[in-house]
N, C-alpha and C. Protein backbone atom coordinates (compact mmCIF):
# COMPACT_ATOMS: atom_id res chain seq x y z
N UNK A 1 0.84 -1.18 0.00
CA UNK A 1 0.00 0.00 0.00
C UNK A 1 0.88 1.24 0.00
N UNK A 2 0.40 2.35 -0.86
CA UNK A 2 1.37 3.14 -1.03
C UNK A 2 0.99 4.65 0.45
N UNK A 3 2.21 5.48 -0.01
CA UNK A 3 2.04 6.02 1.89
C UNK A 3 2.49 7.13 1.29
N UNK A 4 1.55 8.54 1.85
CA UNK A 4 1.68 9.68 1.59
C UNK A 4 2.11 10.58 2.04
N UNK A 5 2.82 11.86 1.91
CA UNK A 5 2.41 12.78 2.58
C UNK A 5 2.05 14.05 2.05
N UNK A 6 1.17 14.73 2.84
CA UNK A 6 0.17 16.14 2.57
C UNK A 6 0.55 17.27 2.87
N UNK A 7 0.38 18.23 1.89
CA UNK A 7 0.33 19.97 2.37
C UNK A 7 -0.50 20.03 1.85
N UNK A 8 -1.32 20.47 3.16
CA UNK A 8 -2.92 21.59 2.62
C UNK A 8 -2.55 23.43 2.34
N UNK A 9 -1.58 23.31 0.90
CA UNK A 9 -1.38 24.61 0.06
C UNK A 9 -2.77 25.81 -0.09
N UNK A 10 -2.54 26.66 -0.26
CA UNK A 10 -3.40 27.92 -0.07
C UNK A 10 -3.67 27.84 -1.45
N UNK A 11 -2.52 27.66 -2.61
CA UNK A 11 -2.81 27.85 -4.24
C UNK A 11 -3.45 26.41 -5.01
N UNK A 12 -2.46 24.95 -4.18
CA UNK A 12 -2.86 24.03 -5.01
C UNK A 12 -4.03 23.25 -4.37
N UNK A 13 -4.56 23.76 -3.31
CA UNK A 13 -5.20 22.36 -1.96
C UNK A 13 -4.50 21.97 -1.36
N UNK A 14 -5.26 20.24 -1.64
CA UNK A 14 -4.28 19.18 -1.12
C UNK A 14 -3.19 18.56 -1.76
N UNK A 15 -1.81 18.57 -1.44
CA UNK A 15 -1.41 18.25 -2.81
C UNK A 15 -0.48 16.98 -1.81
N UNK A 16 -0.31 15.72 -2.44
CA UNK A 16 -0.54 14.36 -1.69
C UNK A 16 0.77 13.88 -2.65
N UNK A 17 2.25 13.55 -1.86
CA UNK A 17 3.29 13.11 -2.34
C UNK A 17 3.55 11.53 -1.61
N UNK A 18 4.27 10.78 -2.95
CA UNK A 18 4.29 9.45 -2.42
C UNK A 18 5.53 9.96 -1.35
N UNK A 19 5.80 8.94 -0.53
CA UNK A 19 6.94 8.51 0.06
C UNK A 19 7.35 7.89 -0.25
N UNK A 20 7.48 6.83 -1.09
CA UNK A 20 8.67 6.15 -1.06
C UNK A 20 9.64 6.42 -2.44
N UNK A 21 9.12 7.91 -2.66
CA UNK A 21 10.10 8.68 -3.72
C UNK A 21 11.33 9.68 -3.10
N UNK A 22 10.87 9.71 -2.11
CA UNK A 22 11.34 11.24 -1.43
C UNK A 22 12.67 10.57 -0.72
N UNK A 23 13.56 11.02 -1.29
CA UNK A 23 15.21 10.96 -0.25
C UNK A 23 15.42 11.69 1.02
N UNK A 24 15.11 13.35 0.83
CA UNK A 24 15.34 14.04 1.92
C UNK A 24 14.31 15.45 1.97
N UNK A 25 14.56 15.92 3.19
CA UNK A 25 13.91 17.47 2.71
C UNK A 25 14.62 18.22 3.47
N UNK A 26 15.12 19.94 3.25
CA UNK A 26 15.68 20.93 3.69
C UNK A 26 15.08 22.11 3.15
N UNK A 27 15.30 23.17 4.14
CA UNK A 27 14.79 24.41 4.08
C UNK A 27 15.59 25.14 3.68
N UNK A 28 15.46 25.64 2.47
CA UNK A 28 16.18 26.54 1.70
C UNK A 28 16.59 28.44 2.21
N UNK A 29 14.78 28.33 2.66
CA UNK A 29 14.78 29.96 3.33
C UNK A 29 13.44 29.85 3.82
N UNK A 30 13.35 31.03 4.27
CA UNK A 30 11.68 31.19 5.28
C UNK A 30 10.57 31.13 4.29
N UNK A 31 10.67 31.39 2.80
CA UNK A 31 9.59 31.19 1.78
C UNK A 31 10.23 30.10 0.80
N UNK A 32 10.73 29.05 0.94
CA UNK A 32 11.11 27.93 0.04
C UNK A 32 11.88 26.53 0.79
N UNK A 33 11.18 25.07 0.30
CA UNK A 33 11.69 24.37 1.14
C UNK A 33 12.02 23.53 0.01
N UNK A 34 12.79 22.49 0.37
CA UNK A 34 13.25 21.21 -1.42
C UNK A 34 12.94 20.04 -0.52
N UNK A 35 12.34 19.23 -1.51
CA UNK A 35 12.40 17.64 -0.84
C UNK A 35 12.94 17.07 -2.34
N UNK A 36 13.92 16.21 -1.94
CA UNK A 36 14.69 15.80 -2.88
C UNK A 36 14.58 14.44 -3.20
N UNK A 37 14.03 14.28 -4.49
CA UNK A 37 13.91 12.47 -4.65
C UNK A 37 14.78 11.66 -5.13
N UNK A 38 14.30 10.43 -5.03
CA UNK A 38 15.52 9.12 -5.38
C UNK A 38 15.53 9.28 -6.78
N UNK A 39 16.64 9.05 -7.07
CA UNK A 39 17.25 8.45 -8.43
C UNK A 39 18.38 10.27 -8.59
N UNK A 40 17.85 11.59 -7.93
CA UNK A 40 19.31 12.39 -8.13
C UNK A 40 18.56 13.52 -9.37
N UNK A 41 17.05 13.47 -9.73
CA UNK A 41 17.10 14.20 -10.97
C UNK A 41 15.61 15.03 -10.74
N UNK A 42 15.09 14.92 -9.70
CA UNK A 42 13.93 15.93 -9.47
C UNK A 42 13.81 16.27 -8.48
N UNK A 43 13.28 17.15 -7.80
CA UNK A 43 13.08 17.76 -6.58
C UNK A 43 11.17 18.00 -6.77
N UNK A 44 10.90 18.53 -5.31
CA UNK A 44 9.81 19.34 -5.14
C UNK A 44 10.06 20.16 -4.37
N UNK A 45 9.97 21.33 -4.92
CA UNK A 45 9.97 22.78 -3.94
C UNK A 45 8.40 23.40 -3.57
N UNK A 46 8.47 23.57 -2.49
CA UNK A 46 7.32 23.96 -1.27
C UNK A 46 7.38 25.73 -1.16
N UNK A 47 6.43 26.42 -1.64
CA UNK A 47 6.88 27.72 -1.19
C UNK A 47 5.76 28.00 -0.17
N UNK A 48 6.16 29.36 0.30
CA UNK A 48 4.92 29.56 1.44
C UNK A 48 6.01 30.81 2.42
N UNK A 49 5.47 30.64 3.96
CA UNK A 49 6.12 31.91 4.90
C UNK A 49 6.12 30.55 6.11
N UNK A 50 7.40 31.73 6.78
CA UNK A 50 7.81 30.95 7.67
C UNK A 50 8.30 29.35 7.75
N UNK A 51 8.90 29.09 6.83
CA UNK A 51 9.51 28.15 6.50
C UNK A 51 10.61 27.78 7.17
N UNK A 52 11.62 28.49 7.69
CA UNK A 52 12.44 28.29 8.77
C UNK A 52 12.15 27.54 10.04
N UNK A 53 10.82 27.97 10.32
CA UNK A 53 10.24 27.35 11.70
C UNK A 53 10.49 25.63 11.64
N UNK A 54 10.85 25.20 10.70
CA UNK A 54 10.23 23.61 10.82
C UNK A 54 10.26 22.88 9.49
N UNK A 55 10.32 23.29 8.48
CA UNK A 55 9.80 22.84 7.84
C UNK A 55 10.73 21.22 7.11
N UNK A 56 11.49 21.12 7.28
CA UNK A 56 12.33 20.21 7.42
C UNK A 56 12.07 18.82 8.11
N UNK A 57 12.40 19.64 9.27
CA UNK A 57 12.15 18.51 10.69
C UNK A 57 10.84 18.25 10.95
N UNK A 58 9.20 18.76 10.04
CA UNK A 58 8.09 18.74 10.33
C UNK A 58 7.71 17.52 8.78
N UNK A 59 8.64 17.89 7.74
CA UNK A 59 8.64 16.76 6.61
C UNK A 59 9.33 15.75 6.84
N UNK A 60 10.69 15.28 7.48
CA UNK A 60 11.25 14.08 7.61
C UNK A 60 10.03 13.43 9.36
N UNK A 61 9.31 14.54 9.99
CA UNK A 61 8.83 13.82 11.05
C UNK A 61 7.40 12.99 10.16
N UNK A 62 7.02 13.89 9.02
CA UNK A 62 5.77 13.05 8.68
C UNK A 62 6.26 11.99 8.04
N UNK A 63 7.46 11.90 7.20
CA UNK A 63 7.56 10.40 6.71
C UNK A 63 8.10 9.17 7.80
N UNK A 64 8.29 9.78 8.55
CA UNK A 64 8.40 8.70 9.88
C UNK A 64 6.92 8.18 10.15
N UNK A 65 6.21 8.89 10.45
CA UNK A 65 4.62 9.00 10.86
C UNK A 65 4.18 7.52 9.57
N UNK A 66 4.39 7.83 8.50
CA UNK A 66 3.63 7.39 7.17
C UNK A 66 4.01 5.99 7.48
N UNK A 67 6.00 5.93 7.52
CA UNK A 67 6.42 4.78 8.05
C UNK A 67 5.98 3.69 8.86
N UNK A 68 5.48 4.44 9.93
CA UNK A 68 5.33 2.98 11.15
C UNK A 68 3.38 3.40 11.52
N UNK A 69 2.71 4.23 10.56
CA UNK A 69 1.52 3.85 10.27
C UNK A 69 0.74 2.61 9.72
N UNK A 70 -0.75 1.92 10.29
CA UNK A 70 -0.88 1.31 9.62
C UNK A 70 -1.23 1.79 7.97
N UNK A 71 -1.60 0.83 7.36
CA UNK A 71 -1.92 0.44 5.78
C UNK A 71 -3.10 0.94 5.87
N UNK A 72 -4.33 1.32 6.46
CA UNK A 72 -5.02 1.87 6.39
C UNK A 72 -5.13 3.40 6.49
N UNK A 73 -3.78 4.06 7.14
CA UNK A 73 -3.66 5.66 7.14
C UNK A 73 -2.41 5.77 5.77
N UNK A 74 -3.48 5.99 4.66
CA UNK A 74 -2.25 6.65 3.91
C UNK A 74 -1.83 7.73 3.85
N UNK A 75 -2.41 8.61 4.23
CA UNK A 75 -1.80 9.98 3.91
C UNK A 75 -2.04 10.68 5.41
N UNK A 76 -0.77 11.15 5.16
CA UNK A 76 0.17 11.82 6.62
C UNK A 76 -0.26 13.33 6.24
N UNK A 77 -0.74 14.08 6.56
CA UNK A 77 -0.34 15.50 6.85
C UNK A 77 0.95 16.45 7.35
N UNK A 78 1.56 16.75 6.64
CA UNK A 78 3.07 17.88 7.40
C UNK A 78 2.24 18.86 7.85
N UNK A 79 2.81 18.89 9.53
CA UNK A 79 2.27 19.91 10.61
C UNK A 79 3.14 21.32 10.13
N UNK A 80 1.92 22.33 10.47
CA UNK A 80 1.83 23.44 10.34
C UNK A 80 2.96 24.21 11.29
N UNK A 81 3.61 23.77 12.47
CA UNK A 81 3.86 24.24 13.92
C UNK A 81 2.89 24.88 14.22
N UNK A 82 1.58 24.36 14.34
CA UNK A 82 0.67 25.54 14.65
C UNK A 82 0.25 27.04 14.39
N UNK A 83 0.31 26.53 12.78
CA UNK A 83 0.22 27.82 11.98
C UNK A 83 1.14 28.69 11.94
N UNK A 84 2.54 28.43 12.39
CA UNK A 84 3.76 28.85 11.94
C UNK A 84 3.58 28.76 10.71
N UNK A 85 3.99 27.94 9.99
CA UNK A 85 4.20 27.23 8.80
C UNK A 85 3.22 27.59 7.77
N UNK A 86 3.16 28.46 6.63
CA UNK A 86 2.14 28.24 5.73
C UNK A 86 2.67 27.88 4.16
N UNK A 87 1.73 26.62 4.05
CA UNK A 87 2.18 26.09 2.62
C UNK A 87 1.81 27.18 1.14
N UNK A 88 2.31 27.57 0.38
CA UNK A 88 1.39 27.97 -0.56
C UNK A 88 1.40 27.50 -1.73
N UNK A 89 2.43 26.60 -2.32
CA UNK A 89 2.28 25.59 -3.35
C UNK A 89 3.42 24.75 -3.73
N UNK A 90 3.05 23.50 -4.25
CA UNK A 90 4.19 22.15 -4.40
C UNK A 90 4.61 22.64 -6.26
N UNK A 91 5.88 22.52 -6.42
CA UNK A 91 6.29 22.43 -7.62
C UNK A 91 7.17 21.50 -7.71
N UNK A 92 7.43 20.66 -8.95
CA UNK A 92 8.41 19.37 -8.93
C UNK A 92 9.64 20.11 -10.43
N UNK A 93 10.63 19.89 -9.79
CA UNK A 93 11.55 20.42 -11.07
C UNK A 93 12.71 19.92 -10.98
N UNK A 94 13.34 19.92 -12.37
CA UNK A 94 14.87 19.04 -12.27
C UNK A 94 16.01 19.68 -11.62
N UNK A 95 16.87 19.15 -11.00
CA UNK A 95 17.79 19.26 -10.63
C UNK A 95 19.06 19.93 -11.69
């Protein structure tokens, strides 16, 4: 069963990424974050505010979450820090 995770974006919705594509994620700056996938040749960049707060350590905590979830919760949500954090849209682009 495949295992997700979510940003509820302001521009795109819900926008629902596999996990078991995603290598890593880091915060670039307070309005841009990268999650970087396997194989070395695409990324997804996250823009939004306050991105510094977390946004990193709030994406490698949801693919942990997705991890040792059952098969019936596929899709994980990345926490907000309590509205620290605002998503405003997923873009996927090459490296």
């Amino acid at each position: 069963m495949a295992k997700y995770i979510t940003f509820d974006t302001a521009s795109d919705g819900n926008v629902h990424l596999a996990t078991d594509g995603i290598l890593y994620a880091e915060t670039t700056s307070s309005t841009a974050g990268t999650i970087f996938l396997k194989g070395g040749s695409h990324k997804f960049t996250v823009t939004g505010t306050g991105l510094t707060s977390g946004f990193a350590a709030n994406v490698n905590a949801a693919l942990v979450d997705a991890a040792q979830t059952s098969w019936t919760n596929a899709a994980i949500p990345v926490s907000t820090s309590g509205g620290l954090l605002v998503f405003t849209s997923v873009a996927v682009a090459t490296i």
